[in-house]
PDB file of N, CA and C in Angstrom:
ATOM      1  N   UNK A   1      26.430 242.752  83.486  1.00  0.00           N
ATOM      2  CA  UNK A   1      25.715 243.368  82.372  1.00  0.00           C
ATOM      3  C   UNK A   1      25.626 242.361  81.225  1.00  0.00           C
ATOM      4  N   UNK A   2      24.416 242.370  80.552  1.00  0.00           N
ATOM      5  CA  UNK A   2      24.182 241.291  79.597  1.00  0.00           C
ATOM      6  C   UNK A   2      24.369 241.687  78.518  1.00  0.00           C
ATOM      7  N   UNK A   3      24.409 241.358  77.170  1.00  0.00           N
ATOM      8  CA  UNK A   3      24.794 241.684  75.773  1.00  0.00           C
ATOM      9  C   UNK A   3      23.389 241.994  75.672  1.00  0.00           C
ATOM     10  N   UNK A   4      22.079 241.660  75.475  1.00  0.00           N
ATOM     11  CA  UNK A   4      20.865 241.911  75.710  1.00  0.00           C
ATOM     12  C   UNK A   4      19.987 241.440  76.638  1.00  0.00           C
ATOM     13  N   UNK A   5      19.710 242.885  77.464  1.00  0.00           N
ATOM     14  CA  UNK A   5      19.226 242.412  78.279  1.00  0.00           C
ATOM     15  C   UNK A   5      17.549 242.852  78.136  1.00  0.00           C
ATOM     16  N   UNK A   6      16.862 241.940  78.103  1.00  0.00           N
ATOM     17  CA  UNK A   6      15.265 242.046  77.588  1.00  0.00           C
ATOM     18  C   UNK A   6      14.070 242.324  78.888  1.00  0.00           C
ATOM     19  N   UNK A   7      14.791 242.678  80.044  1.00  0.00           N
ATOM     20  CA  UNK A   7      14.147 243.355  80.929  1.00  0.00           C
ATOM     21  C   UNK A   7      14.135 245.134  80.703  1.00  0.00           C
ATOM     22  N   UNK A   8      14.965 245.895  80.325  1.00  0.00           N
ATOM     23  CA  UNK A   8      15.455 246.664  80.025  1.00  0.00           C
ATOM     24  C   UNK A   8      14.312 247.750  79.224  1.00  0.00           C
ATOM     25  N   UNK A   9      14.328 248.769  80.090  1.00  0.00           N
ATOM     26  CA  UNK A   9      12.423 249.595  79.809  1.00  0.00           C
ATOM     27  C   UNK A   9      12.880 249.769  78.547  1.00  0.00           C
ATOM     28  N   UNK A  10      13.830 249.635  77.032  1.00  0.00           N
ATOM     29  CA  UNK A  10      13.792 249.970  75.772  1.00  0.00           C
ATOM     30  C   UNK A  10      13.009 248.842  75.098  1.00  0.00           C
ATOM     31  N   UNK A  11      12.997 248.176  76.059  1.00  0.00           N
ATOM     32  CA  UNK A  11      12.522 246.513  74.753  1.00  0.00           C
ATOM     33  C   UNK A  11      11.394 246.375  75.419  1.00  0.00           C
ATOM     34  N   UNK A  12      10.129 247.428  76.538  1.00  0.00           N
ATOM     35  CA  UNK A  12       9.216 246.895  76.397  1.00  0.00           C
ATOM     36  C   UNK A  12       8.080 246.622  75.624  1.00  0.00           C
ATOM     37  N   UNK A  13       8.532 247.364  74.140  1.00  0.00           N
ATOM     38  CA  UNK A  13       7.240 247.349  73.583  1.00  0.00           C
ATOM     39  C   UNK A  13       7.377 246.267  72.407  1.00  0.00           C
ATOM     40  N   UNK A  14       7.014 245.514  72.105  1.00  0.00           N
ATOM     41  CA  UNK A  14       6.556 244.481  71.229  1.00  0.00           C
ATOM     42  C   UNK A  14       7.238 245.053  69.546  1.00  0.00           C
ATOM     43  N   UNK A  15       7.055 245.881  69.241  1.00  0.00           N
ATOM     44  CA  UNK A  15       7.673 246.532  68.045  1.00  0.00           C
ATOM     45  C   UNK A  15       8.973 246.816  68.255  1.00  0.00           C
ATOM     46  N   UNK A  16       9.545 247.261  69.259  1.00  0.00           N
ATOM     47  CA  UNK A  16      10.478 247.530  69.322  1.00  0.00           C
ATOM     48  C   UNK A  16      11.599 246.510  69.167  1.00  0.00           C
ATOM     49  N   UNK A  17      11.395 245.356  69.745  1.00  0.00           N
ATOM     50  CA  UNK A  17      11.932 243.970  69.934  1.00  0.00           C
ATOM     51  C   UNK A  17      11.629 243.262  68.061  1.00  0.00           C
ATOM     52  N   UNK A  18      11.085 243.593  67.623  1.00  0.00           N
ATOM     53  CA  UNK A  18      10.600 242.672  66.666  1.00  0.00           C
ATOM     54  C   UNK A  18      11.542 243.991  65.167  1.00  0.00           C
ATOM     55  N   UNK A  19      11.427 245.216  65.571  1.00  0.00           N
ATOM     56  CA  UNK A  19      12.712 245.374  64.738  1.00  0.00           C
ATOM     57  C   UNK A  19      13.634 245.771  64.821  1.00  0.00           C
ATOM     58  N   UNK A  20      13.989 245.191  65.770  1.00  0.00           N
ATOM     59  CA  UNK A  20      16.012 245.018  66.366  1.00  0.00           C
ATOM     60  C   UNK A  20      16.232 243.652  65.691  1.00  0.00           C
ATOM     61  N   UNK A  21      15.371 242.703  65.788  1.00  0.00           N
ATOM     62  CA  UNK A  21      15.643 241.218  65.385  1.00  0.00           C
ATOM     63  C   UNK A  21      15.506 241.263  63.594  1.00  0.00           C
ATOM     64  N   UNK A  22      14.577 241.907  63.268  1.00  0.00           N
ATOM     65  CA  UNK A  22      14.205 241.798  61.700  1.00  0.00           C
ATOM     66  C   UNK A  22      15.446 242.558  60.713  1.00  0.00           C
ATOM     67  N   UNK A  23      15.879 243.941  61.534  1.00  0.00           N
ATOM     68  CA  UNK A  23      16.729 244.619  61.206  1.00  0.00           C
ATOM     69  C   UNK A  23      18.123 244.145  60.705  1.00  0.00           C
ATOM     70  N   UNK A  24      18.715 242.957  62.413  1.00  0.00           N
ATOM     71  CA  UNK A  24      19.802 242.497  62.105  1.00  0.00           C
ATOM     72  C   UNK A  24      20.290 241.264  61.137  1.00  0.00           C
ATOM     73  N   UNK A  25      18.906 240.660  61.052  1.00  0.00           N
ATOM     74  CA  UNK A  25      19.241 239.117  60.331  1.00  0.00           C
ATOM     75  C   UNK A  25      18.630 239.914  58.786  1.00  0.00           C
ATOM     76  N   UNK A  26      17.925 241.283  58.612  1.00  0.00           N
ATOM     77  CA  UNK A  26      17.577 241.801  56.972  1.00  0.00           C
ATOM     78  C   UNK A  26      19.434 242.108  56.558  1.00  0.00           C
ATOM     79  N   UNK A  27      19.743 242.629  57.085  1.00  0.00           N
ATOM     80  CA  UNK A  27      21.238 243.574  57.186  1.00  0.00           C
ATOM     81  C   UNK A  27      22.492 241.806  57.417  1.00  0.00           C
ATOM     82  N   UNK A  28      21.796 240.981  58.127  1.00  0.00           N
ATOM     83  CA  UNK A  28      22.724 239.892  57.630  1.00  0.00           C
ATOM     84  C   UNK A  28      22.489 239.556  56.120  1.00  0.00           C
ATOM     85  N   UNK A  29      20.856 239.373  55.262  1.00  0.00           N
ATOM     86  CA  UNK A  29      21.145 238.772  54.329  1.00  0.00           C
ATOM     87  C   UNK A  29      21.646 239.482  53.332  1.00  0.00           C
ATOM     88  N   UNK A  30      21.395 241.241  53.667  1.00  0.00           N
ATOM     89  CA  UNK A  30      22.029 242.029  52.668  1.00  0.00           C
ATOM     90  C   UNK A  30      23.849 241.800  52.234  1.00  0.00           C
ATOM     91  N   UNK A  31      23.956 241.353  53.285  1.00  0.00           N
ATOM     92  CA  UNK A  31      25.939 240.977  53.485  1.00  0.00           C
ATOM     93  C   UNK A  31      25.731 240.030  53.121  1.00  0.00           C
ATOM     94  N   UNK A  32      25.617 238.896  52.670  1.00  0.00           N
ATOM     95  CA  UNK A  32      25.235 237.979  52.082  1.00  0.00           C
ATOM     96  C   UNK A  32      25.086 237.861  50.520  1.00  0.00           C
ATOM     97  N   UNK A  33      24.311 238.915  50.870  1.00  0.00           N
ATOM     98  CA  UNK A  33      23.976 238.556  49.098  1.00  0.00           C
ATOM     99  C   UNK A  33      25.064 239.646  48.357  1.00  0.00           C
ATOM    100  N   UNK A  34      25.733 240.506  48.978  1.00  0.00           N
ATOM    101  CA  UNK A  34      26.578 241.515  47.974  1.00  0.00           C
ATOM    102  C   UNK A  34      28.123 240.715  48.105  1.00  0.00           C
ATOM    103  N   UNK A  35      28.088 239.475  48.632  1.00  0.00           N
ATOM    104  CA  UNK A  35      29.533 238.550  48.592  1.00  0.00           C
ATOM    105  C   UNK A  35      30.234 239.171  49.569  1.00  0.00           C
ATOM    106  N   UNK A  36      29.434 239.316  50.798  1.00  0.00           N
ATOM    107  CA  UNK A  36      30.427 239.358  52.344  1.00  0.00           C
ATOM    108  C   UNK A  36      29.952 238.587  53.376  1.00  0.00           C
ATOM    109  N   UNK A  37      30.655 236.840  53.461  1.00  0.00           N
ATOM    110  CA  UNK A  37      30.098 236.417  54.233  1.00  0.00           C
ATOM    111  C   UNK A  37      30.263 236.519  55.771  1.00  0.00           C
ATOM    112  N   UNK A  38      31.653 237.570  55.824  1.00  0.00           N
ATOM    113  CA  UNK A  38      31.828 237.285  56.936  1.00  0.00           C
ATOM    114  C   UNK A  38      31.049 238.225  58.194  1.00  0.00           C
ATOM    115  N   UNK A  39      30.579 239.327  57.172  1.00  0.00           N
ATOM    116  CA  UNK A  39      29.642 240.222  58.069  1.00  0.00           C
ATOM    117  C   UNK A  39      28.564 239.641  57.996  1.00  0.00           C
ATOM    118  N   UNK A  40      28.271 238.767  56.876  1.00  0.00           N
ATOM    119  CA  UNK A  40      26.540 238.380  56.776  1.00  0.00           C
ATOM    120  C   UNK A  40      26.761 237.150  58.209  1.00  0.00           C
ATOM    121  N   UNK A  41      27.651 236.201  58.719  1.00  0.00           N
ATOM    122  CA  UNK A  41      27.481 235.597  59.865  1.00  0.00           C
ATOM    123  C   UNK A  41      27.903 236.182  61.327  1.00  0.00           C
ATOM    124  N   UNK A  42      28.352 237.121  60.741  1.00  0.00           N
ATOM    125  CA  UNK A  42      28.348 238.814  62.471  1.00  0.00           C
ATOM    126  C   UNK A  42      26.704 239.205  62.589  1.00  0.00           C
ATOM    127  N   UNK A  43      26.443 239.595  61.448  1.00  0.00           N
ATOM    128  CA  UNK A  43      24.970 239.836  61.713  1.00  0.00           C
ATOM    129  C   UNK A  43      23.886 238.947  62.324  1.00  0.00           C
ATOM    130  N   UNK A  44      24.151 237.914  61.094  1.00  0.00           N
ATOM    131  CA  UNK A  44      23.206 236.531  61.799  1.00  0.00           C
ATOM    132  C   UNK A  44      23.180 236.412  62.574  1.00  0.00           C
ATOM    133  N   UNK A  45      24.225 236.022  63.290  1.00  0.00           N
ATOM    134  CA  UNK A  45      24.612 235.672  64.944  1.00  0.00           C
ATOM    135  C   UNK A  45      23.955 236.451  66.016  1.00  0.00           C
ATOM    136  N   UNK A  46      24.368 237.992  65.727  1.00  0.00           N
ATOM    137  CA  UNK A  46      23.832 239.214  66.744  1.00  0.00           C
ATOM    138  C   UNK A  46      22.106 238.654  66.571  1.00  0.00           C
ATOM    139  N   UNK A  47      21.368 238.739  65.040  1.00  0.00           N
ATOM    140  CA  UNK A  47      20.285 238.399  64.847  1.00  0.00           C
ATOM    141  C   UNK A  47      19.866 237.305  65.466  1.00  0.00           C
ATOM    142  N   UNK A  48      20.538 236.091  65.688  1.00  0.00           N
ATOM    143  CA  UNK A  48      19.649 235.218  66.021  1.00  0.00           C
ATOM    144  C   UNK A  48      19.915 235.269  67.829  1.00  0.00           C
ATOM    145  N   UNK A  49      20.379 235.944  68.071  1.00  0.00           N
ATOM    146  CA  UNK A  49      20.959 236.136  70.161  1.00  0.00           C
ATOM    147  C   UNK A  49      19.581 237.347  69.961  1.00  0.00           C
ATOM    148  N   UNK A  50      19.546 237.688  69.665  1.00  0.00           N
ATOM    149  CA  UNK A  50      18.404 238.925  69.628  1.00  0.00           C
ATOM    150  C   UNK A  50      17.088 238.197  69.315  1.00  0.00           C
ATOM    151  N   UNK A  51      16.706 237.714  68.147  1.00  0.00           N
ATOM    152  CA  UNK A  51      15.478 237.053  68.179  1.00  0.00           C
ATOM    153  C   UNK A  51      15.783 235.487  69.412  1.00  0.00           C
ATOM    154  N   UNK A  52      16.537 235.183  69.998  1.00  0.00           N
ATOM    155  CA  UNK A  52      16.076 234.263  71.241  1.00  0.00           C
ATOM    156  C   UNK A  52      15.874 235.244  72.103  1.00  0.00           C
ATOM    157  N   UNK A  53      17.051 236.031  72.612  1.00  0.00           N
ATOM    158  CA  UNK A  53      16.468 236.849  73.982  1.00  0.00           C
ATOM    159  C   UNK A  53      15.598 237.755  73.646  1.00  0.00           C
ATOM    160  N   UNK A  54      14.772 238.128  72.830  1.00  0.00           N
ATOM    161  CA  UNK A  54      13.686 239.175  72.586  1.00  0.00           C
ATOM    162  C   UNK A  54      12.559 238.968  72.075  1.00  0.00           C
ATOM    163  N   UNK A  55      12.727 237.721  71.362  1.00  0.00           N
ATOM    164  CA  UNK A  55      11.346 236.880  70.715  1.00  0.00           C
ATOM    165  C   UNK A  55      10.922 236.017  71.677  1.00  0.00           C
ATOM    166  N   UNK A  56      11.903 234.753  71.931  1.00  0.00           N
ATOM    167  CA  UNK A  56      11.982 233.887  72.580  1.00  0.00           C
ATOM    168  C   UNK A  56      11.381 233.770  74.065  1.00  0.00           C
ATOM    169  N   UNK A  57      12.826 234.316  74.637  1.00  0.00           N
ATOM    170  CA  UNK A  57      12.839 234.302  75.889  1.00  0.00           C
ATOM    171  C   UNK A  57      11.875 235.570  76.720  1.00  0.00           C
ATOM    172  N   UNK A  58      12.072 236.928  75.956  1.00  0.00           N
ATOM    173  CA  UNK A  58      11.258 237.964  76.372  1.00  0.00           C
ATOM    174  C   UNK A  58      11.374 238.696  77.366  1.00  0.00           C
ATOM    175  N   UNK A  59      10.860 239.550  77.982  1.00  0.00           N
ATOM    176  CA  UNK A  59      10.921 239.959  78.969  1.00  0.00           C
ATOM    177  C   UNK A  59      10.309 239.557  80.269  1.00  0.00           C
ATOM    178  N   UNK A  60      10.955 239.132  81.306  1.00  0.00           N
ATOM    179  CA  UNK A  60      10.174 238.976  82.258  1.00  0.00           C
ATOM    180  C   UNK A  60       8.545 239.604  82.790  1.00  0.00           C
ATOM    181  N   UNK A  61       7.659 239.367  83.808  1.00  0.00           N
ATOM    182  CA  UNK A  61       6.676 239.406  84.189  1.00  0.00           C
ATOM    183  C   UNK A  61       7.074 239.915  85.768  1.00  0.00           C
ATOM    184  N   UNK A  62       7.829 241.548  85.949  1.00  0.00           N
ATOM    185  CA  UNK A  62       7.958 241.457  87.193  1.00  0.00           C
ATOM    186  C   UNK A  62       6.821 242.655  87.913  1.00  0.00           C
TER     187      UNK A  62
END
């Protein structure tokens, strides 16, 4: 089982993928800017594994 897996019938729609990714890295800079860095780089992180496997990489063509 993958941490995200972008075959997965929830992430086929184009919106859906685009705000899981926008969501987590908005919600990183909010931790960020209220002086918590250590959730603002939990978020980032999840955010940026999410915008590669969901922006990036995508869902397969099966």
């Amino acid at each position: 089982m993958r941490f995200i897996d972008p075959d997965h019938p929830f992430y086929r729609r184009a919106w859906v993928r685009w705000a899981i990714t926008l969501f987590t890295l908005g919600w990183a800079t909010l931790e960020f800017s209220m002086g918590e860095p250590g959730w603002g780089i939990l978020f980032g992180a999840v955010g940026a594994v999410a915008a590669y496997k969901l922006l990036i990489v995508g869902p397969s063509d099966k």
